[in-house]
Protein backbone atom coordinates (compact mmCIF):
# COMPACT_ATOMS: atom_id res chain seq x y z
CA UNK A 1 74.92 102.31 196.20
CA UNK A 2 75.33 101.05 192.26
CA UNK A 3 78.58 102.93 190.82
CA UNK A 4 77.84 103.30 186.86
CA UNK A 5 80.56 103.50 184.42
CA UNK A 6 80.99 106.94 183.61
CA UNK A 7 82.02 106.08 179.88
CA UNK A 8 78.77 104.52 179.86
CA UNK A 9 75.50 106.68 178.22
CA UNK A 10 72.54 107.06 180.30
CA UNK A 11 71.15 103.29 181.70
CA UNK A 12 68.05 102.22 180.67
CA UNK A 13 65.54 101.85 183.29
CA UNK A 14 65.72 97.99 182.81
CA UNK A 15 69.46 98.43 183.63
CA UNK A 16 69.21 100.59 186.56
CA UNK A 17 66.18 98.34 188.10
CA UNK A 18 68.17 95.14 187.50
CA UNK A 19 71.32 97.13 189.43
CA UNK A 20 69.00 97.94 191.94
CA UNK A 21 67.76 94.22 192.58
CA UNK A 22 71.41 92.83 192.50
CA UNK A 23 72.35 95.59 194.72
CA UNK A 24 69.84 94.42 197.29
CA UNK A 25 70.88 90.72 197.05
CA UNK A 26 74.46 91.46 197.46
CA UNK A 27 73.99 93.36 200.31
CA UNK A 28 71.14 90.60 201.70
CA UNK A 29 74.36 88.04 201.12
CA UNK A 30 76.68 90.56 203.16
CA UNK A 31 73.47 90.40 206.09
CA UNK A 32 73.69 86.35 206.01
CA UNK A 33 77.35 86.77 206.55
CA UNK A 34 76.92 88.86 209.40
CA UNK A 35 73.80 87.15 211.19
CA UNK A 36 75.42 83.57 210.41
CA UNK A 37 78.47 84.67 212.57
CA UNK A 38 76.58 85.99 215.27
CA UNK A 39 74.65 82.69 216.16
CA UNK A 40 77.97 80.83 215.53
CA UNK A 41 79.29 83.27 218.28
CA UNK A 42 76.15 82.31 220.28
CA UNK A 43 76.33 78.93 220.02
CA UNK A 44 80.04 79.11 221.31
CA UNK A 45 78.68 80.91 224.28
CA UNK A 46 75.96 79.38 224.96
CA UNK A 47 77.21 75.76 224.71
CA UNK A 48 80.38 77.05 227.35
CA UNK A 49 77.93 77.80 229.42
CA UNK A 50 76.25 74.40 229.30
CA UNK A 51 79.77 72.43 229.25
CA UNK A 52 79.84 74.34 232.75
CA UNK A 53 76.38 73.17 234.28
CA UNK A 54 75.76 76.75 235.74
CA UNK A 55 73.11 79.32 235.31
CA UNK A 56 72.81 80.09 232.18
CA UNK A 57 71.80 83.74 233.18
CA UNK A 58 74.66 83.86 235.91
CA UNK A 59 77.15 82.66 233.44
CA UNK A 60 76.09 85.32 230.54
CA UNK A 61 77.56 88.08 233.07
CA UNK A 62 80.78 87.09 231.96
CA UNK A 63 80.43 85.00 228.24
CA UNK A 64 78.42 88.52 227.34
CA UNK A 65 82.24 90.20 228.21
CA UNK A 66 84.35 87.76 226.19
CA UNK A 67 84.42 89.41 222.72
CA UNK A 68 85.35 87.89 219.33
CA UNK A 69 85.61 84.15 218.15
CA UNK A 70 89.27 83.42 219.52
CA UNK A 71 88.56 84.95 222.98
CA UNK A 72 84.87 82.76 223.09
CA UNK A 73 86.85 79.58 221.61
CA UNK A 74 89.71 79.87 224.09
CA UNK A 75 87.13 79.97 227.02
CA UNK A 76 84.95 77.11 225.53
CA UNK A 77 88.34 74.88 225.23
CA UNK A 78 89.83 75.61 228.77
CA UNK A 79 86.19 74.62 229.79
CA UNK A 80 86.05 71.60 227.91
CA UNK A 81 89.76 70.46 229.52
CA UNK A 82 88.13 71.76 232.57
CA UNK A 83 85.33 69.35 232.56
CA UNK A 84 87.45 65.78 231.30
CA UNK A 85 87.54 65.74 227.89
CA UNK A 86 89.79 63.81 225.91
CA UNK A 87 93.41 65.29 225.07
CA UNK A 88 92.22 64.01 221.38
CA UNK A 89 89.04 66.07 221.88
CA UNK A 90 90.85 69.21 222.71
CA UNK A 91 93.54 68.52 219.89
CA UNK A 92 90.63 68.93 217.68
CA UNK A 93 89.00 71.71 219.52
CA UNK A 94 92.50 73.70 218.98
CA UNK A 95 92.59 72.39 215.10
CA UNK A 96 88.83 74.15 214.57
CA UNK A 97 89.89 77.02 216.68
CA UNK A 98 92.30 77.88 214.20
CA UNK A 99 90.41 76.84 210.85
CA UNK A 100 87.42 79.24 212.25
CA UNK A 101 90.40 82.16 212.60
CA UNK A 102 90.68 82.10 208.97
CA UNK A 103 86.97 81.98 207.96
CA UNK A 104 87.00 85.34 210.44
CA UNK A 105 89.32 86.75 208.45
CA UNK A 106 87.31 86.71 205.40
CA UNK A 107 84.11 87.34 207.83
CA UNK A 108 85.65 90.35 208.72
CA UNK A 109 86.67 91.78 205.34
CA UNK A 110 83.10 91.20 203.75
CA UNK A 111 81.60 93.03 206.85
CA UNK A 112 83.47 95.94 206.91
CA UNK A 113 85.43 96.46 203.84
CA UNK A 114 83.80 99.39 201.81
CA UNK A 115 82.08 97.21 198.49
CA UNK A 116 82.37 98.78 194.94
CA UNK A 117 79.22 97.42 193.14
CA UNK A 118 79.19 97.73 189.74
CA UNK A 119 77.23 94.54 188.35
CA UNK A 120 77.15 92.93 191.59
CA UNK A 121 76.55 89.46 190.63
CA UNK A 122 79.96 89.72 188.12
CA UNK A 123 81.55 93.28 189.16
CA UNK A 124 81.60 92.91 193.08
CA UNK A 125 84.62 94.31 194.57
CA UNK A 126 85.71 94.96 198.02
CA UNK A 127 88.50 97.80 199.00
CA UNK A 128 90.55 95.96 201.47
CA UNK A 129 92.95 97.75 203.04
CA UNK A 130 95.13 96.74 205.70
CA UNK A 131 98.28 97.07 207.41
CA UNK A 132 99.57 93.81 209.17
CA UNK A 133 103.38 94.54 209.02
CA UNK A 134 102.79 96.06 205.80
CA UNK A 135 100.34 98.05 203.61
CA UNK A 136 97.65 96.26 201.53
CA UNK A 137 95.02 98.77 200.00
CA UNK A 138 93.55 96.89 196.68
CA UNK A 139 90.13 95.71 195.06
CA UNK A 140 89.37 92.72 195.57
CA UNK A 141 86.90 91.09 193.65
CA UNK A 142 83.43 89.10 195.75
CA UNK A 143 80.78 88.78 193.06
CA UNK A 144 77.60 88.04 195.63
CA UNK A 145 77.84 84.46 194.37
CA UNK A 146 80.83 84.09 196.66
CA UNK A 147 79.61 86.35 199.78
CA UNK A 148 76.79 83.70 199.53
CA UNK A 149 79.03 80.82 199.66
CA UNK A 150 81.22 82.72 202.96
CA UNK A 151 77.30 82.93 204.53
CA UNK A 152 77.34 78.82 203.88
CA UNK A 153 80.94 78.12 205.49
CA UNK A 154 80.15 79.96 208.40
CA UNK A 155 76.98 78.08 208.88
CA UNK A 156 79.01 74.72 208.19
CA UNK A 157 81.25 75.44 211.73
CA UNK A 158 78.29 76.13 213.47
CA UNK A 159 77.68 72.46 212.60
CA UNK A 160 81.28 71.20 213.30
CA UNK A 161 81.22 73.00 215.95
CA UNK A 162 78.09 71.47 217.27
CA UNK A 163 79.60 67.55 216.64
CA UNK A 164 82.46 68.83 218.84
CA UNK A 165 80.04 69.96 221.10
CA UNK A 166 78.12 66.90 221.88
CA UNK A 167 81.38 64.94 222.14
CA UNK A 168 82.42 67.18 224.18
CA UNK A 169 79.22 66.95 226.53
CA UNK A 170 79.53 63.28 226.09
CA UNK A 171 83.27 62.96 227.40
CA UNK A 172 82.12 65.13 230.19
CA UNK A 173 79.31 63.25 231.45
CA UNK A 174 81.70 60.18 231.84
CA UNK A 175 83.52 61.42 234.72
């Protein structure tokens, strides 16, 4: 939903058609955010469950259980010590881990946090609230051109994650 400035006169039909469209890509960026962290997810899974040789359908009883990033990551890494790899390897493994917590974060707050959209290609903003040890409740400005570039980072671990990966597979199949 487009919020109009109320000191504003009546929009032109131009104006509230162009609203409309940026609307609809700003809320098409928010989608990209959303399915770009559920193959990442996925991929964590599903690449756990190859790291493990099993069955892939056997194994998804119990990767289908493990919810969120962290809890997916942790399994992946005790796997990948599990199968040989490299204390290097899991170093790094533990390094992503912890860079992907922070893309989350902002994952998180574009997904859920209620958006204000005014102009939303300059006037984007996001009510955050939150209350880790302390209240936050503020706008925070996301013009789409930035929800765009969140959708781009997540898809740029699912590539780092997938280098890690084939090491990973690689170290393995040495011992």
């Amino acid at each position: 939903m487009a919020l109009l400035d109320p000191s504003d006169s009546a929009p032109s039909v131009e104006t509230v058609e162009r609203m409309a469209r940026e609307t609809d890509e700003h809320y098409a960026a928010i989608g990209r955010v959303a399915a770009h962290w559920s193959y990442f997810e996925w991929f964590v899974d599903r690449s756990a469950i190859e790291l493990c040789g099993q069955n892939e359908l056997f194994v998804s009883c119990f990767t289908s259980q493990i919810t969120g990033h962290a809890r997916k990551l942790d399994a992946y890494i005790s796997v990948a010590r599990l199968v040989g790899v490299s204390d290097s390897l899991a170093s790094n493994l533990c390094k992503f881990s912890q860079k992907v917590a922070r893309v989350a974060e902002q994952r998180n707050r574009a997904i859920h946090d209620v958006w204000l959209l005014i102009s939303p290609k300059e006037k984007a903003a996001r009510y955050e609230i939150t209350a880790r040890k302390k209240l936050r409740a503020e706008l925070v400005m996301m013009p789409t051109a930035q929800v765009l570039n969140l959708a781009h980072e997540i898809e740029m671990l699912a590539a780092t994650f997938s280098k890690l990966n084939a090491q990973a597979r690689d170290e393995a199949s040495l011992q």
